[in-house]
C-alpha atoms as a PDB file:
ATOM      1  CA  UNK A   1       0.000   0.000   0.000  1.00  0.00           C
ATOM      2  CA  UNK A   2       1.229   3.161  -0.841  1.00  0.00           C
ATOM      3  CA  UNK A   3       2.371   5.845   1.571  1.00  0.00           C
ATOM      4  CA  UNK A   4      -0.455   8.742   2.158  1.00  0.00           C
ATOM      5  CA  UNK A   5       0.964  12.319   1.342  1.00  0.00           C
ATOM      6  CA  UNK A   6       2.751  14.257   4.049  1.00  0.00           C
ATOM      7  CA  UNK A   7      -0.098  16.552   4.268  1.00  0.00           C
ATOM      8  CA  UNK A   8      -2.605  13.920   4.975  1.00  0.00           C
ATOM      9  CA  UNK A   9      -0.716  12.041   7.334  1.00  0.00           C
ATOM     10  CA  UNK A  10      -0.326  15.509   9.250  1.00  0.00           C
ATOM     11  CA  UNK A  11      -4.011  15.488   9.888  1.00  0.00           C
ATOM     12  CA  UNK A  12      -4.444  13.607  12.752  1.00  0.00           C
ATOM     13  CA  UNK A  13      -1.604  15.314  14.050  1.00  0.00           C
ATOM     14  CA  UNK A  14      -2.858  18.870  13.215  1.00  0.00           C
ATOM     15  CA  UNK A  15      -6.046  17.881  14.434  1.00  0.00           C
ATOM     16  CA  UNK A  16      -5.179  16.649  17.662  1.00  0.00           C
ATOM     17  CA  UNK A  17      -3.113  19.747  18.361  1.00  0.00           C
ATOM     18  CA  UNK A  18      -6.060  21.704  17.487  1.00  0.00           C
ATOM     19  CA  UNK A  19      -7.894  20.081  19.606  1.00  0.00           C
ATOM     20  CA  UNK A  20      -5.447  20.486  23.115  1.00  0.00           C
ATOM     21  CA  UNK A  21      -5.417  24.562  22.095  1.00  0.00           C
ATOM     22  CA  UNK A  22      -8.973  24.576  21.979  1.00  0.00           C
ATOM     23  CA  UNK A  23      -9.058  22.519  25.301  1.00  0.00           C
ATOM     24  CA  UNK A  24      -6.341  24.789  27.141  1.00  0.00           C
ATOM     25  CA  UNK A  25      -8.345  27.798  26.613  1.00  0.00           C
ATOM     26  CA  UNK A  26     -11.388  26.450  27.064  1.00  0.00           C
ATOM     27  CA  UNK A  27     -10.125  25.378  30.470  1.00  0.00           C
ATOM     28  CA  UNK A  28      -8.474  29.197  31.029  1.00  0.00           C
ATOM     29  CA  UNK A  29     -12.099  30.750  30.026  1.00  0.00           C
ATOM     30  CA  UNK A  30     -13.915  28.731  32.264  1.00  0.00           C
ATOM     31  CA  UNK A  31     -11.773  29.242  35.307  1.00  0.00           C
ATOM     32  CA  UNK A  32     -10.994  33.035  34.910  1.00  0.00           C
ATOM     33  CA  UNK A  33     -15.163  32.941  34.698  1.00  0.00           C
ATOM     34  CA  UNK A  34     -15.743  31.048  37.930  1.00  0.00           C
ATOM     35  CA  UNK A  35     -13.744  33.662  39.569  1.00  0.00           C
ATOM     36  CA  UNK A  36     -15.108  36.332  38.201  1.00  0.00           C
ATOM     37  CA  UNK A  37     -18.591  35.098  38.998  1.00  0.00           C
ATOM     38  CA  UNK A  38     -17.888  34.210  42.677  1.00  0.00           C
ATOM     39  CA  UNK A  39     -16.918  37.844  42.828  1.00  0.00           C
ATOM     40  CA  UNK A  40     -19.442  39.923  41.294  1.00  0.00           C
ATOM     41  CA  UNK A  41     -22.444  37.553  40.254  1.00  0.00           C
ATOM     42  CA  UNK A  42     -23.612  36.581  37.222  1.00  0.00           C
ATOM     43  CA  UNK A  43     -24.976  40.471  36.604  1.00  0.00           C
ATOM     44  CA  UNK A  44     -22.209  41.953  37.845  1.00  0.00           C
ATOM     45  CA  UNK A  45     -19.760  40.413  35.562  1.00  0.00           C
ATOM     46  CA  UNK A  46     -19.412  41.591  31.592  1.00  0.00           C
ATOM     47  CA  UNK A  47     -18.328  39.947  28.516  1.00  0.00           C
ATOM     48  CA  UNK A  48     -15.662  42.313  28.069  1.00  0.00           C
ATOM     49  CA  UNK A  49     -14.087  41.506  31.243  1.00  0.00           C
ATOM     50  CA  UNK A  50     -13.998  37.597  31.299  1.00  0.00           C
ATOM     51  CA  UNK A  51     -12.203  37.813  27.867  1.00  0.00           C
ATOM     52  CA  UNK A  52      -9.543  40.606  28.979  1.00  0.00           C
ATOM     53  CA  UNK A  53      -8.844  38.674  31.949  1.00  0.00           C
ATOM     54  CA  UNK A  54      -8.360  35.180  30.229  1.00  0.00           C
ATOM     55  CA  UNK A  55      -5.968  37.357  27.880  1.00  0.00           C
ATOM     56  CA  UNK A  56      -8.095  37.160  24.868  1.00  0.00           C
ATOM     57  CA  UNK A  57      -9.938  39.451  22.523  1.00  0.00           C
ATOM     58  CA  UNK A  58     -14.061  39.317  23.101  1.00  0.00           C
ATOM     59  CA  UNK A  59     -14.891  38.114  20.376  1.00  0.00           C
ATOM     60  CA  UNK A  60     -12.505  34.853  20.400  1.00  0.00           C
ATOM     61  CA  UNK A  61     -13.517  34.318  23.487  1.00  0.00           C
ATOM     62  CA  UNK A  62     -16.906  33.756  21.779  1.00  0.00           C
ATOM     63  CA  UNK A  63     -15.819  31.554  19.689  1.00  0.00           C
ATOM     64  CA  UNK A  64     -15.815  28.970  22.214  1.00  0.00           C
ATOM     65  CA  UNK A  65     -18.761  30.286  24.485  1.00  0.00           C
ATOM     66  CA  UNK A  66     -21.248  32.166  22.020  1.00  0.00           C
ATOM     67  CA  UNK A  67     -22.583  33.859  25.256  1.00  0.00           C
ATOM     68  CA  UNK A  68     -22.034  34.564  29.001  1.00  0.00           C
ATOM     69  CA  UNK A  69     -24.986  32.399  30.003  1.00  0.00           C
ATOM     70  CA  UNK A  70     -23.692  29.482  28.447  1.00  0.00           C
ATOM     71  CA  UNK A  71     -20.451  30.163  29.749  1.00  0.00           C
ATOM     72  CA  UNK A  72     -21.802  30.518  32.921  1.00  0.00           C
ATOM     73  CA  UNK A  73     -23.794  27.815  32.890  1.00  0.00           C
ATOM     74  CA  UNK A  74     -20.719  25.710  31.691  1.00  0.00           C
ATOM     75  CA  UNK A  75     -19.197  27.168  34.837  1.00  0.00           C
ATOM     76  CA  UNK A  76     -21.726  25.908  37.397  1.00  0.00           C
ATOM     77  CA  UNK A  77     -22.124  22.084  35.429  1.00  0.00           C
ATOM     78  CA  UNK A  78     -18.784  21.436  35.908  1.00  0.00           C
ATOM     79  CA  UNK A  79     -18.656  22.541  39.506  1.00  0.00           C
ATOM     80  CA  UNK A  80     -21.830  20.361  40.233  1.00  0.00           C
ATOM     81  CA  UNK A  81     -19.977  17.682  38.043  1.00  0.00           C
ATOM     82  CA  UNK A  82     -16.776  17.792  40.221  1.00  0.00           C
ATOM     83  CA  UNK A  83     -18.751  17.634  43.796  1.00  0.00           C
ATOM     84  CA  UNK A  84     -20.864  14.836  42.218  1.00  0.00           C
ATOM     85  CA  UNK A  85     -17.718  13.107  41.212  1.00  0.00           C
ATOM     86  CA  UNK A  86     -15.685  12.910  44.455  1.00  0.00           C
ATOM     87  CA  UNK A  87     -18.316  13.201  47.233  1.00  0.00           C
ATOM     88  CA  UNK A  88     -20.349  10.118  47.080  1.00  0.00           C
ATOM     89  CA  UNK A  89     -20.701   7.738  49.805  1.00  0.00           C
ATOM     90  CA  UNK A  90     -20.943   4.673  47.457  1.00  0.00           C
ATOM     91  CA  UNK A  91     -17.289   5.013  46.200  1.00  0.00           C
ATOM     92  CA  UNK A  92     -16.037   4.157  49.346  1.00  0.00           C
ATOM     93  CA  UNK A  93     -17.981   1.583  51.105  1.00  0.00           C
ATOM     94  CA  UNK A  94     -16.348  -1.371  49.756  1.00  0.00           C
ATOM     95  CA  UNK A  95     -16.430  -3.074  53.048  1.00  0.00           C
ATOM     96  CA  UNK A  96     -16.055   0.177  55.416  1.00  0.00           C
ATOM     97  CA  UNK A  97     -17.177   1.114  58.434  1.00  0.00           C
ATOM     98  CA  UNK A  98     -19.782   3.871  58.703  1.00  0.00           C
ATOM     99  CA  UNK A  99     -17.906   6.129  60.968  1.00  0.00           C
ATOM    100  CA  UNK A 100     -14.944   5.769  58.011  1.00  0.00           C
ATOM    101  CA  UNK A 101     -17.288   6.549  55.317  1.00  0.00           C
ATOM    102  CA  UNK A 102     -18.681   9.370  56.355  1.00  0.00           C
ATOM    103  CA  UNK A 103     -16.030  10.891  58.384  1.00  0.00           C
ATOM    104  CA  UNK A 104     -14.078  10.738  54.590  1.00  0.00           C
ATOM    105  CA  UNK A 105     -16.967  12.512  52.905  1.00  0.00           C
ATOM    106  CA  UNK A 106     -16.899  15.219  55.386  1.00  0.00           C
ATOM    107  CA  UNK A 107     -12.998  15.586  54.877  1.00  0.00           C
ATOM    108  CA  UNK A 108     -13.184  15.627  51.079  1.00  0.00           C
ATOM    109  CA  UNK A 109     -15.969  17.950  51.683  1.00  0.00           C
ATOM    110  CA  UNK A 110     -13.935  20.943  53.614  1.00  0.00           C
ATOM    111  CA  UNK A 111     -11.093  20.106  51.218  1.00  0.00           C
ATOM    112  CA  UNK A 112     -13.268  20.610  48.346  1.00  0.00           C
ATOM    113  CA  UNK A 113     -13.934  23.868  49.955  1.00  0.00           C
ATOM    114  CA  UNK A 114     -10.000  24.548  50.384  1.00  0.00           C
ATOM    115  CA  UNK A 115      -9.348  23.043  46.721  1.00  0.00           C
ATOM    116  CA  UNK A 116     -12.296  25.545  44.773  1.00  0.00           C
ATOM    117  CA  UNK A 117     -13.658  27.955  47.211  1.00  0.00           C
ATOM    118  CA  UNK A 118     -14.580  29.763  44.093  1.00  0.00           C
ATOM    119  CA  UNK A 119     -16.920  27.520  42.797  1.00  0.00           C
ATOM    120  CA  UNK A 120     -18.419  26.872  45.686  1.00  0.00           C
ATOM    121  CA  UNK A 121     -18.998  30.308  45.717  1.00  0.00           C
ATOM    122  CA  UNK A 122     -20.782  30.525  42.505  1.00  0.00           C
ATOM    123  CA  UNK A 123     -22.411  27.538  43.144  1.00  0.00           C
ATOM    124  CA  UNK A 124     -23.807  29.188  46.736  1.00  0.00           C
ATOM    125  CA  UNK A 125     -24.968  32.666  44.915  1.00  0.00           C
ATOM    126  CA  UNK A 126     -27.234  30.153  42.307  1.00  0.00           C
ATOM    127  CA  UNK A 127     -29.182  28.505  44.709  1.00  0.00           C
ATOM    128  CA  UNK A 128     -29.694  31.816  46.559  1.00  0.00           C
ATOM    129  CA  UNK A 129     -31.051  33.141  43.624  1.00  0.00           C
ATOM    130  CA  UNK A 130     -33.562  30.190  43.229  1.00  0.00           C
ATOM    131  CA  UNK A 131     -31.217  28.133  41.194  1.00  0.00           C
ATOM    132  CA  UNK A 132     -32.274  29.453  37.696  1.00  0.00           C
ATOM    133  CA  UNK A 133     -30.066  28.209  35.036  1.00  0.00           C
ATOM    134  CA  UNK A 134     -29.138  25.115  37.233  1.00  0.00           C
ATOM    135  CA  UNK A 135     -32.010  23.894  38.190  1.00  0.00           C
ATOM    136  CA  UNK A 136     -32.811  21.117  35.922  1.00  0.00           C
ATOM    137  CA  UNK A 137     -28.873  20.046  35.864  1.00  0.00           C
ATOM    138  CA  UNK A 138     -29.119  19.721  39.538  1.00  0.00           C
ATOM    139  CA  UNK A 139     -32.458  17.530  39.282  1.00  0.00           C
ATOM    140  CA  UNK A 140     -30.358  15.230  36.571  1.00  0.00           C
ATOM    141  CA  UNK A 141     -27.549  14.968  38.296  1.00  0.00           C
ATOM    142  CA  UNK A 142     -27.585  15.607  41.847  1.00  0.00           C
ATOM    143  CA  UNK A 143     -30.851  14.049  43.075  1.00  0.00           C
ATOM    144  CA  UNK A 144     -30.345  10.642  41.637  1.00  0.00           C
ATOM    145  CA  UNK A 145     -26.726  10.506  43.205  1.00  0.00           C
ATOM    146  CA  UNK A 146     -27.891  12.059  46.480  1.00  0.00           C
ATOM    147  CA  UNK A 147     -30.841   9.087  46.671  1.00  0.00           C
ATOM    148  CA  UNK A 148     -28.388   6.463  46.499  1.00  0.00           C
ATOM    149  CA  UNK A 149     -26.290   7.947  49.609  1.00  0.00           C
ATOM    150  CA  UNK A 150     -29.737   8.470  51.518  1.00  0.00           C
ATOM    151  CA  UNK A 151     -30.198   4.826  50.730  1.00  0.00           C
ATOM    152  CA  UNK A 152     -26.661   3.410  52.308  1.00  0.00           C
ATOM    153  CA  UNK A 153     -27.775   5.356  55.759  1.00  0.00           C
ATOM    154  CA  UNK A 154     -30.937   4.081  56.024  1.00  0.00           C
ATOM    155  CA  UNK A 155     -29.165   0.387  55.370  1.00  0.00           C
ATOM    156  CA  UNK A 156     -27.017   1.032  58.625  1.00  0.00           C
ATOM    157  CA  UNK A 157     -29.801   2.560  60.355  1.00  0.00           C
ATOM    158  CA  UNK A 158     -31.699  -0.676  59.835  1.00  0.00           C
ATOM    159  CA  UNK A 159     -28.811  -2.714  60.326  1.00  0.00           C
ATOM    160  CA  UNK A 160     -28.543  -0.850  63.667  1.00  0.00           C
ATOM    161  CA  UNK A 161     -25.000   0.890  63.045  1.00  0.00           C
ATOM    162  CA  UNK A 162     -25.940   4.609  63.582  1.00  0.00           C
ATOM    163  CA  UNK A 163     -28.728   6.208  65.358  1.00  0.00           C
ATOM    164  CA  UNK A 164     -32.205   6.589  63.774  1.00  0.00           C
ATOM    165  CA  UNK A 165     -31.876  10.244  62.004  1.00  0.00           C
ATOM    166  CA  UNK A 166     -32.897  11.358  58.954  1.00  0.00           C
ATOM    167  CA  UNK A 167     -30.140  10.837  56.045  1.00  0.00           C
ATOM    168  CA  UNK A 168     -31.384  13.851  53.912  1.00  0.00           C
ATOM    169  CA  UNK A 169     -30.707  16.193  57.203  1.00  0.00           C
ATOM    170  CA  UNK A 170     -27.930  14.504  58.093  1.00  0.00           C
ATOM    171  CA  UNK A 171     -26.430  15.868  54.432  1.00  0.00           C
ATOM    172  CA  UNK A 172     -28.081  19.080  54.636  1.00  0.00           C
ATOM    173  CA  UNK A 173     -25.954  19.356  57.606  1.00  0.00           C
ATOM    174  CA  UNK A 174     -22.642  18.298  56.136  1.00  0.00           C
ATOM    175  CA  UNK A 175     -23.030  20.994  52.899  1.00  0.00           C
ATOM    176  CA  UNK A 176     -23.766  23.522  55.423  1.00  0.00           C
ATOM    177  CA  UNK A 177     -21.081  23.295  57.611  1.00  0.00           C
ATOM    178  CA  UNK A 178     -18.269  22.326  54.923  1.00  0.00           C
ATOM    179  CA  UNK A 179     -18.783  25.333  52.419  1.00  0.00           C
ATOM    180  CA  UNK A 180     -18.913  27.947  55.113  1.00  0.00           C
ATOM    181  CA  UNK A 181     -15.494  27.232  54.782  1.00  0.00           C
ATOM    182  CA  UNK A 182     -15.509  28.297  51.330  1.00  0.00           C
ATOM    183  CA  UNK A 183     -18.619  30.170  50.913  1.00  0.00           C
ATOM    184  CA  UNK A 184     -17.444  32.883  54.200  1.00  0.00           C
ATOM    185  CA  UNK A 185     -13.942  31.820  54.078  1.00  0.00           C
ATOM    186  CA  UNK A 186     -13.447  36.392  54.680  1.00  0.00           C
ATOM    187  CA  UNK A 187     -16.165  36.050  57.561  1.00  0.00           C
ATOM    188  CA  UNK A 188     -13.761  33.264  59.236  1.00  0.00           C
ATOM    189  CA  UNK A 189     -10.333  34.901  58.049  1.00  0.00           C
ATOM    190  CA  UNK A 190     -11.651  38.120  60.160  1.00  0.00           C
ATOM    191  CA  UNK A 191     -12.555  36.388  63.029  1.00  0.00           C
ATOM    192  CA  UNK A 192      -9.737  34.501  63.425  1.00  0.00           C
ATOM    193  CA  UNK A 193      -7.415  37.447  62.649  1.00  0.00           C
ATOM    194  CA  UNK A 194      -5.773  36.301  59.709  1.00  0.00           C
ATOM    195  CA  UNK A 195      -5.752  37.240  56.302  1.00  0.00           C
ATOM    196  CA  UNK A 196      -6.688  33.995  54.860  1.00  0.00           C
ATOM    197  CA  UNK A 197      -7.363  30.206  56.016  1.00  0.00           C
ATOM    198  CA  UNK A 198      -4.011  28.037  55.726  1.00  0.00           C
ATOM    199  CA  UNK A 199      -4.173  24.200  55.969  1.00  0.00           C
ATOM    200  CA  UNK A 200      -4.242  24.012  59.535  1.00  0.00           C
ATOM    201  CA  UNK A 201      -7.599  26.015  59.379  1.00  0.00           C
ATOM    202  CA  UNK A 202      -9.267  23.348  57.157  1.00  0.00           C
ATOM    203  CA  UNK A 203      -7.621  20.563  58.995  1.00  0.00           C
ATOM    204  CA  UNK A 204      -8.818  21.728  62.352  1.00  0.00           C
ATOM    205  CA  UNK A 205     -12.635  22.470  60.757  1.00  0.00           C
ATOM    206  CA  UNK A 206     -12.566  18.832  59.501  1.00  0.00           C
ATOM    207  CA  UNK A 207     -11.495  17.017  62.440  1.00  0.00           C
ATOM    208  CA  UNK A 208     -14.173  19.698  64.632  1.00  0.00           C
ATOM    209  CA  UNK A 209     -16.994  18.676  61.800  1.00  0.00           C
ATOM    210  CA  UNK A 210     -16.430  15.234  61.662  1.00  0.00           C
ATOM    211  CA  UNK A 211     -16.013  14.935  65.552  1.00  0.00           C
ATOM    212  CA  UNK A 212     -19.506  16.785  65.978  1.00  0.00           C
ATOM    213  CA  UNK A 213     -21.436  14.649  63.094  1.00  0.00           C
ATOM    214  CA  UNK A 214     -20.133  11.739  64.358  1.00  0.00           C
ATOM    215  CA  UNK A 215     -20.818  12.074  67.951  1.00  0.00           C
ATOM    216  CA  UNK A 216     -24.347  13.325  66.779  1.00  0.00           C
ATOM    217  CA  UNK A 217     -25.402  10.379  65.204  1.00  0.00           C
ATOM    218  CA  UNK A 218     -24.113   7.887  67.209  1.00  0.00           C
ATOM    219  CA  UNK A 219     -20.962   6.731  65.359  1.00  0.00           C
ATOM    220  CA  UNK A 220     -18.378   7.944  68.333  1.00  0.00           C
END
């Protein structure tokens, strides 16, 4: 068989390289946006502004996101998609004790918080506002994935493992406490006199959270 042209055989080359540019500033778009939204809101943040910050002209910027609410909604799906990702219970209960489970899930929790307190951020100001571009994403995605955690608790309630509480509290619980750390990481910073949280601040809020949970439902 005879050898295809130089220029064809470049295509797959070409078109993979095309496609790792297109990737790397997709990926530079989207997080300059999350920051921009957890600091002015989805109003409060322009066009203009998103693409001078990810060092691009406006209207390449549109090129890969024809407009700011699909950029922002791009923003929030892959925040939901990351928290979906790493914080279910399921993953880890080959075998584990309850106490291990969950005490894990609240540690990947705050350090979720440490990791992308931005996103949380965004994520927080959504919901506040009635969730209205995520709603349906979060009904797709979240619910079904939440069910199945609600469903391993009530298996070691029944089982007799934990305490009789309710599971979708028990979560409610978790969120809340965890992305504080995120979501008022400047309320804590002022109040403990420091201009931001370092490592030993998240440590010390996961060991405190898990402690409290754990205690409270009857696993320590």
């Amino acid at each position: 068989m005879s050898e295809l042209p130089a220029s064809e055989n470049d295509k797959p080359k070409k078109a993979r390289r095309r496609s790792v540019i297109r990737e790397n500033h997709e990926a530079r778009i989207l997080q300059v946006a999350e920051d921009l939204f957890a600091r002015n809101g989805f109003n409060g943040t322009a066009v203009d502004s998103i693409a001078e910050a990810a060092g691009m002209s406006k209207q390449n910027m549109l090129y890969y996101f024809p407009s700011k609410e699909i950029l922002y909604r791009r923003v929030l799906q892959q925040i939901l998609d990351l928290w979906v990702e790493k914080m279910v219970l399921l993953l880890d209960q080959d075998g584990g004790e309850p106490a291990e489970i969950l005490e894990d899930y609240i540690r990947r929790k705050v350090d979720m918080s440490r990791t992308h307190p931005n996103g949380s951020k965004v994520f927080a100001n959504e919901i506040i506002n009635g969730a209205p571009y995520l709603k349906e994403y979060l009904q797709d995605n979240l619910i079904d994935s939440l069910e199945k955690d609600v469903s391993l608790v009530r298996t070691w309630i029944a089982d007799g493992k934990m305490d009789p509480i309710d599971p979708y509290h028990l979560f409610f619980v978790i969120w809340a406490s965890t992305q504080t750390y995120a979501d008022f990481s400047t309320q804590i910073s002022l109040v403990l006199q420091k201009d931001q949280l370092d490592d030993g601040d998240y440590q010390g809020a996961s060991d405190f959270i898990a402690n409290v949970i754990l205690k409270g439902v009857g696993l320590r």
